[in-house]
C-alpha atoms as a PDB file:
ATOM      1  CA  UNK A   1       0.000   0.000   0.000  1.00  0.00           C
ATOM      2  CA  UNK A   2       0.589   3.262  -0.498  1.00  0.00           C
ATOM      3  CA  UNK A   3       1.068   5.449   2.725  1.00  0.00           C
ATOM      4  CA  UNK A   4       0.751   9.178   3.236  1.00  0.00           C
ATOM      5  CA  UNK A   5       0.833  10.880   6.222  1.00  0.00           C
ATOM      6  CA  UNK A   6      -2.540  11.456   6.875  1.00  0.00           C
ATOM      7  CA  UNK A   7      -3.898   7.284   6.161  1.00  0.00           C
ATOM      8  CA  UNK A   8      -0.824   6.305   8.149  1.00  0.00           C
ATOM      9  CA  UNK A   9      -2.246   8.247  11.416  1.00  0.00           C
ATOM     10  CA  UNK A  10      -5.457   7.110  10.728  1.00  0.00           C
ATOM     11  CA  UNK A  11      -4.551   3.351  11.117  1.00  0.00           C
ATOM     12  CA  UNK A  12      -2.914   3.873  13.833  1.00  0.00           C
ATOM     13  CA  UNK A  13      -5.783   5.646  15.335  1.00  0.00           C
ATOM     14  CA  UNK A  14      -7.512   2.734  14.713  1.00  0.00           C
ATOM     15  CA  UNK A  15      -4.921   0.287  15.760  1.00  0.00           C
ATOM     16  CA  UNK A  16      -4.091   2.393  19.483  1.00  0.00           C
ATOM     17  CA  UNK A  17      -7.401   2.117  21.164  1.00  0.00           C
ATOM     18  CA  UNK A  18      -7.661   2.862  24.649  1.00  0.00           C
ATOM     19  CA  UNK A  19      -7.733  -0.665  25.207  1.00  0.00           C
ATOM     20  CA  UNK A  20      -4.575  -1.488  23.793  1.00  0.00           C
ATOM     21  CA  UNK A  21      -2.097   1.638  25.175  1.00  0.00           C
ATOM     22  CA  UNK A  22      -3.973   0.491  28.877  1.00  0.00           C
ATOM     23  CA  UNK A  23      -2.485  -3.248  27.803  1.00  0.00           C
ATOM     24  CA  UNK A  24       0.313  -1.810  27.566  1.00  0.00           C
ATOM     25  CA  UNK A  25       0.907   0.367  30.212  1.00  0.00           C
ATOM     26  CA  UNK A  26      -0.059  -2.398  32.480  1.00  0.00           C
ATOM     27  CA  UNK A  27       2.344  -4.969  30.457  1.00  0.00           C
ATOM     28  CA  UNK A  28       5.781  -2.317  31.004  1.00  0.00           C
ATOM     29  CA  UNK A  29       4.619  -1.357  34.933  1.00  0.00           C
ATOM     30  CA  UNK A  30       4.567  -5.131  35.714  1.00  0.00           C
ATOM     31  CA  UNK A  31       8.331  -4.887  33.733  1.00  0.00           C
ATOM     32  CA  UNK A  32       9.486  -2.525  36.033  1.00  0.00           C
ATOM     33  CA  UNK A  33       7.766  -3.507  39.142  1.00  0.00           C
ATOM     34  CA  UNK A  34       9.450  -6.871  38.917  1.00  0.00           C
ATOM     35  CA  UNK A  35      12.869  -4.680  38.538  1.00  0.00           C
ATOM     36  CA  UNK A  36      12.379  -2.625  41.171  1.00  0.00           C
ATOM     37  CA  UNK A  37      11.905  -6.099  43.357  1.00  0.00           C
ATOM     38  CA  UNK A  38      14.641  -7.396  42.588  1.00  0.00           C
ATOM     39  CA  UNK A  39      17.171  -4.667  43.389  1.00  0.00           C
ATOM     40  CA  UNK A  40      15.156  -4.158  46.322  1.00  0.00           C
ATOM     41  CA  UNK A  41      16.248  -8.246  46.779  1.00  0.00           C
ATOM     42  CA  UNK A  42      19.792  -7.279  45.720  1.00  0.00           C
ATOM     43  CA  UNK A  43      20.273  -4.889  48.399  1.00  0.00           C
ATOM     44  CA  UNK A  44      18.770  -7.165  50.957  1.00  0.00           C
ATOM     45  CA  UNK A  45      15.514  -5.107  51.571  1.00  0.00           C
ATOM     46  CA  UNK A  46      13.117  -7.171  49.539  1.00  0.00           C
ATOM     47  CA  UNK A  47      10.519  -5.713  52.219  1.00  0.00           C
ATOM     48  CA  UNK A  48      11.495  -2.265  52.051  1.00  0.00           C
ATOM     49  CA  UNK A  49       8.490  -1.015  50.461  1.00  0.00           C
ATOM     50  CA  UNK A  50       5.733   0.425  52.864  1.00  0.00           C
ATOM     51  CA  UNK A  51       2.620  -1.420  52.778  1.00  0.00           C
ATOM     52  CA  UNK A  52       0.953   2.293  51.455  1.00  0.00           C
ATOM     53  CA  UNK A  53       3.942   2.144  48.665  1.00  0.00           C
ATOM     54  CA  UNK A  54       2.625  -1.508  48.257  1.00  0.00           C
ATOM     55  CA  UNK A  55      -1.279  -0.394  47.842  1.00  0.00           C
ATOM     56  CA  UNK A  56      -0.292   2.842  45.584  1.00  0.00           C
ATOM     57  CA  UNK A  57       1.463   0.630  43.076  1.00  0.00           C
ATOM     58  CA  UNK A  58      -1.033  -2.099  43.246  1.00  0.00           C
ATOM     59  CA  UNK A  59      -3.684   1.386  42.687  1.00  0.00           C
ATOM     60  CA  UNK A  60      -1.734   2.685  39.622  1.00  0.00           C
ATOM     61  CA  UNK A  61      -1.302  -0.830  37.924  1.00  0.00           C
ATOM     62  CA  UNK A  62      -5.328  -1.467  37.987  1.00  0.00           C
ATOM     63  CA  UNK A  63      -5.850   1.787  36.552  1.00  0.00           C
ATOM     64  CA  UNK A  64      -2.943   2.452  34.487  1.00  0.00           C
ATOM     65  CA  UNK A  65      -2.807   6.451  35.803  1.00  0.00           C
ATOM     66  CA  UNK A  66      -0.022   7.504  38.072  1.00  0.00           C
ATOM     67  CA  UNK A  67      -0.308  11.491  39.135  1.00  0.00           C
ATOM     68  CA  UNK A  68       2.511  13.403  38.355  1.00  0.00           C
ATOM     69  CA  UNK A  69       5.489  13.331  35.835  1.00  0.00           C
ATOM     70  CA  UNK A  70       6.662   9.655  35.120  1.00  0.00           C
ATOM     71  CA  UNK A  71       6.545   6.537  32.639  1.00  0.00           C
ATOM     72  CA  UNK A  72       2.731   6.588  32.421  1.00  0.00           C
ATOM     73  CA  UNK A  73       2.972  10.152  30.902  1.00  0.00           C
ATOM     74  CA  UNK A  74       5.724   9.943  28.761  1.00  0.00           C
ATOM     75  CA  UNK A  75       4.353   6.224  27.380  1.00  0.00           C
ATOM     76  CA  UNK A  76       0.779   8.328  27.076  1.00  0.00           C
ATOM     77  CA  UNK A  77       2.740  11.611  25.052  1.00  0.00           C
ATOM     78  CA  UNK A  78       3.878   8.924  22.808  1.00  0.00           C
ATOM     79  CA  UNK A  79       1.181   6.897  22.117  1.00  0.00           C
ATOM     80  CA  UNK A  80      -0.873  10.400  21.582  1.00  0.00           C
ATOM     81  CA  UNK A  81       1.559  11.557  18.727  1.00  0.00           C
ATOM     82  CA  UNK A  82       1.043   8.176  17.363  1.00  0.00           C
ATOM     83  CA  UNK A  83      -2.369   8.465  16.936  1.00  0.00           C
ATOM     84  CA  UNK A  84      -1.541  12.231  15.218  1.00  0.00           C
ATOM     85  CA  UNK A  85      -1.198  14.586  17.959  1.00  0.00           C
ATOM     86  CA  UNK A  86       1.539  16.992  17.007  1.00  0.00           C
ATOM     87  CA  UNK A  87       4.657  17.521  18.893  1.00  0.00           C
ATOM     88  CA  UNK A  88       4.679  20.342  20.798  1.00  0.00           C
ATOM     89  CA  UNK A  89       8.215  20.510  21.656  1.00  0.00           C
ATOM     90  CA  UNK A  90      10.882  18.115  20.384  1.00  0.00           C
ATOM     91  CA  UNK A  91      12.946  18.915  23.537  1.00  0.00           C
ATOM     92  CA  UNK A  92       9.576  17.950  25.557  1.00  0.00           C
ATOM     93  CA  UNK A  93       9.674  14.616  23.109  1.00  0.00           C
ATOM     94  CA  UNK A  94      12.950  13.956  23.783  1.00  0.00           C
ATOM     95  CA  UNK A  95      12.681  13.842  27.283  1.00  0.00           C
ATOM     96  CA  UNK A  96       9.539  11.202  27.223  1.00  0.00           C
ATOM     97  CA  UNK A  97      11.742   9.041  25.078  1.00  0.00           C
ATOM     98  CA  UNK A  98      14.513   9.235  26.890  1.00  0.00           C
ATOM     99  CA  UNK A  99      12.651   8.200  30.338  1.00  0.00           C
ATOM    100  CA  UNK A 100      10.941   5.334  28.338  1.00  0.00           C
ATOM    101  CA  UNK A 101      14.243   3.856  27.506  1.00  0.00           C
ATOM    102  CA  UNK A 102      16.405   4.330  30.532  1.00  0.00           C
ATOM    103  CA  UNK A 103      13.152   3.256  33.033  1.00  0.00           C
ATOM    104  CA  UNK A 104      13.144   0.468  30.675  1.00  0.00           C
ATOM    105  CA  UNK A 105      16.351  -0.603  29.092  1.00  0.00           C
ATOM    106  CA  UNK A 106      19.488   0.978  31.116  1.00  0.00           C
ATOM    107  CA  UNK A 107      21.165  -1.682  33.084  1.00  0.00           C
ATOM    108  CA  UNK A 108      22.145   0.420  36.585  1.00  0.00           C
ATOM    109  CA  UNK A 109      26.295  -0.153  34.962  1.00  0.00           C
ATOM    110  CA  UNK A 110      25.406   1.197  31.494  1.00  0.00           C
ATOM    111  CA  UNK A 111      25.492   5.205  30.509  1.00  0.00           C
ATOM    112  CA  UNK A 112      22.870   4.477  27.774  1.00  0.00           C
ATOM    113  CA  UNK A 113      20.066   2.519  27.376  1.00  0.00           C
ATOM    114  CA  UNK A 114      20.754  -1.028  25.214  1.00  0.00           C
ATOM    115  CA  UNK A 115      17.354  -1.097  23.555  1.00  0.00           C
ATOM    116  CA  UNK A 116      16.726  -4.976  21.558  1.00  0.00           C
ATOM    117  CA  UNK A 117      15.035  -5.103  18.190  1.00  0.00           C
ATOM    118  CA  UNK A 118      12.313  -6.912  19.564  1.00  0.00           C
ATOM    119  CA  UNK A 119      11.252  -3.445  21.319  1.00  0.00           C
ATOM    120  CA  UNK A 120      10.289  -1.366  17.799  1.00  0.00           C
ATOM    121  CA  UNK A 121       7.475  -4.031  17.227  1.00  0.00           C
ATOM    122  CA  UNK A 122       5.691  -3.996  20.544  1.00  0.00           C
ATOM    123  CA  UNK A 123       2.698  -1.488  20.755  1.00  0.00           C
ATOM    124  CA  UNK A 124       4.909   1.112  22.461  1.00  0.00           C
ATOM    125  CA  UNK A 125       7.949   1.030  20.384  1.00  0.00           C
ATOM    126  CA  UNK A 126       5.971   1.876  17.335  1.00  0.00           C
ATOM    127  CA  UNK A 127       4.694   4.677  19.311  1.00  0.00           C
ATOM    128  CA  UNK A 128       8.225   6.018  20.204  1.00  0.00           C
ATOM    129  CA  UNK A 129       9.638   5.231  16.770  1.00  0.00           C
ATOM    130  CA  UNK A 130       6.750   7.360  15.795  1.00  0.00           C
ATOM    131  CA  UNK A 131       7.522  10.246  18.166  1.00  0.00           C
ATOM    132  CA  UNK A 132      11.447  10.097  17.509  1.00  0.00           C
ATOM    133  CA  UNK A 133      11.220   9.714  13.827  1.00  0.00           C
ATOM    134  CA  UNK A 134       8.063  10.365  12.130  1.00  0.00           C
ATOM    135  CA  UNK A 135       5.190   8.249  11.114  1.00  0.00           C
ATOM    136  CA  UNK A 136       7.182   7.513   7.696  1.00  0.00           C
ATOM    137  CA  UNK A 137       9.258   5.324   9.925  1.00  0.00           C
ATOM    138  CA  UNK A 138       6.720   2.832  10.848  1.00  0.00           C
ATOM    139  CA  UNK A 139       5.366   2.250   7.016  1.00  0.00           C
ATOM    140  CA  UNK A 140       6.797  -0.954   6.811  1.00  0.00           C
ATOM    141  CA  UNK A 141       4.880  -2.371  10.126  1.00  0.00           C
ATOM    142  CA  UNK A 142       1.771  -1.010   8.793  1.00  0.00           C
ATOM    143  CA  UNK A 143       2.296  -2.936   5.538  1.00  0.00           C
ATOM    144  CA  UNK A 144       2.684  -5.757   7.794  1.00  0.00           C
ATOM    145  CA  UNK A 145      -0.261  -5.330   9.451  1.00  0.00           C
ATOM    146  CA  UNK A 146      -2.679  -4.464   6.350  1.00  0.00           C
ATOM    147  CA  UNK A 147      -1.003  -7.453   5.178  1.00  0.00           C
ATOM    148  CA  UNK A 148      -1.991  -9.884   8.048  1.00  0.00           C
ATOM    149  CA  UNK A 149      -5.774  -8.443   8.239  1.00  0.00           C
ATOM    150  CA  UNK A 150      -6.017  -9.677   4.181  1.00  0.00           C
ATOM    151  CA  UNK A 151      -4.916 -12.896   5.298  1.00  0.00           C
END
């Protein structure tokens, strides 16, 4: 198929539902809650979370909404701009993308992030792929797509 800007957004309006960035969000705070565990385990305080730290996070993983500035913001300012919203700031952009990777893929002895390939074809790395480079980039996974839904 032939993309343009314009039928590119509207798939992926149609592909991001709220259903699916909620999935999601719920799929990468389980990812990092089991990280945070086990440091806690590697610095021998595997029960150094309050039990009101214990009910918050339990809170923000049912409903996918954390107050404040964190992951859940910057994974919802991407998944927005995939689904056409227009970047307000690229510095603003940046500094989503930059939280989604390091909360996600920066090993605590690393300087930068070591992000795998299988990341850019989960929900959320379209999204940033979308927000760092432009919808152009993710053409080829919407060909992919259209092409399973023919099948």
């Amino acid at each position: 198929m032939t993309w343009t800007k314009e039928v590119a957004f509207a798939k992926l309006q149609d592909i991001y539902t709220d259903k699916v960035m909620q999935d999601e969000k719920r799929r990468v705070f389980q990812q990092v809650y089991r990280h945070l565990y086990e440091h806690l385990d590697d610095l021998a305080v595997k029960s150094g979370l309050k039990e009101e730290a214990q009910k918050q996070l339990k809170f923000f993983k049912e409903y996918t909404f954390m107050p404040g500035d964190n992951l859940f913001q910057s994974m919802r300012y991407v998944f927005l701009m995939a689904r056409g919203e227009k970047e307000k700031d690229p510095r603003e952009t940046e500094s989503h993308l930059n939280r989604i990777y390091r909360s996600l893929f920066q090993p605590a002895g690393l300087k930068n992030p070591y992000i795998p390939d299988s990341f850019w074809s989960t929900p959320l790395g379209v999204a940033c792929l979308v927000a760092q480079e432009g919808v152009e980039s993710v053409y080829p996974i919407l060909d992919e797509i259209m092409e399973e839904e023919q099948n």
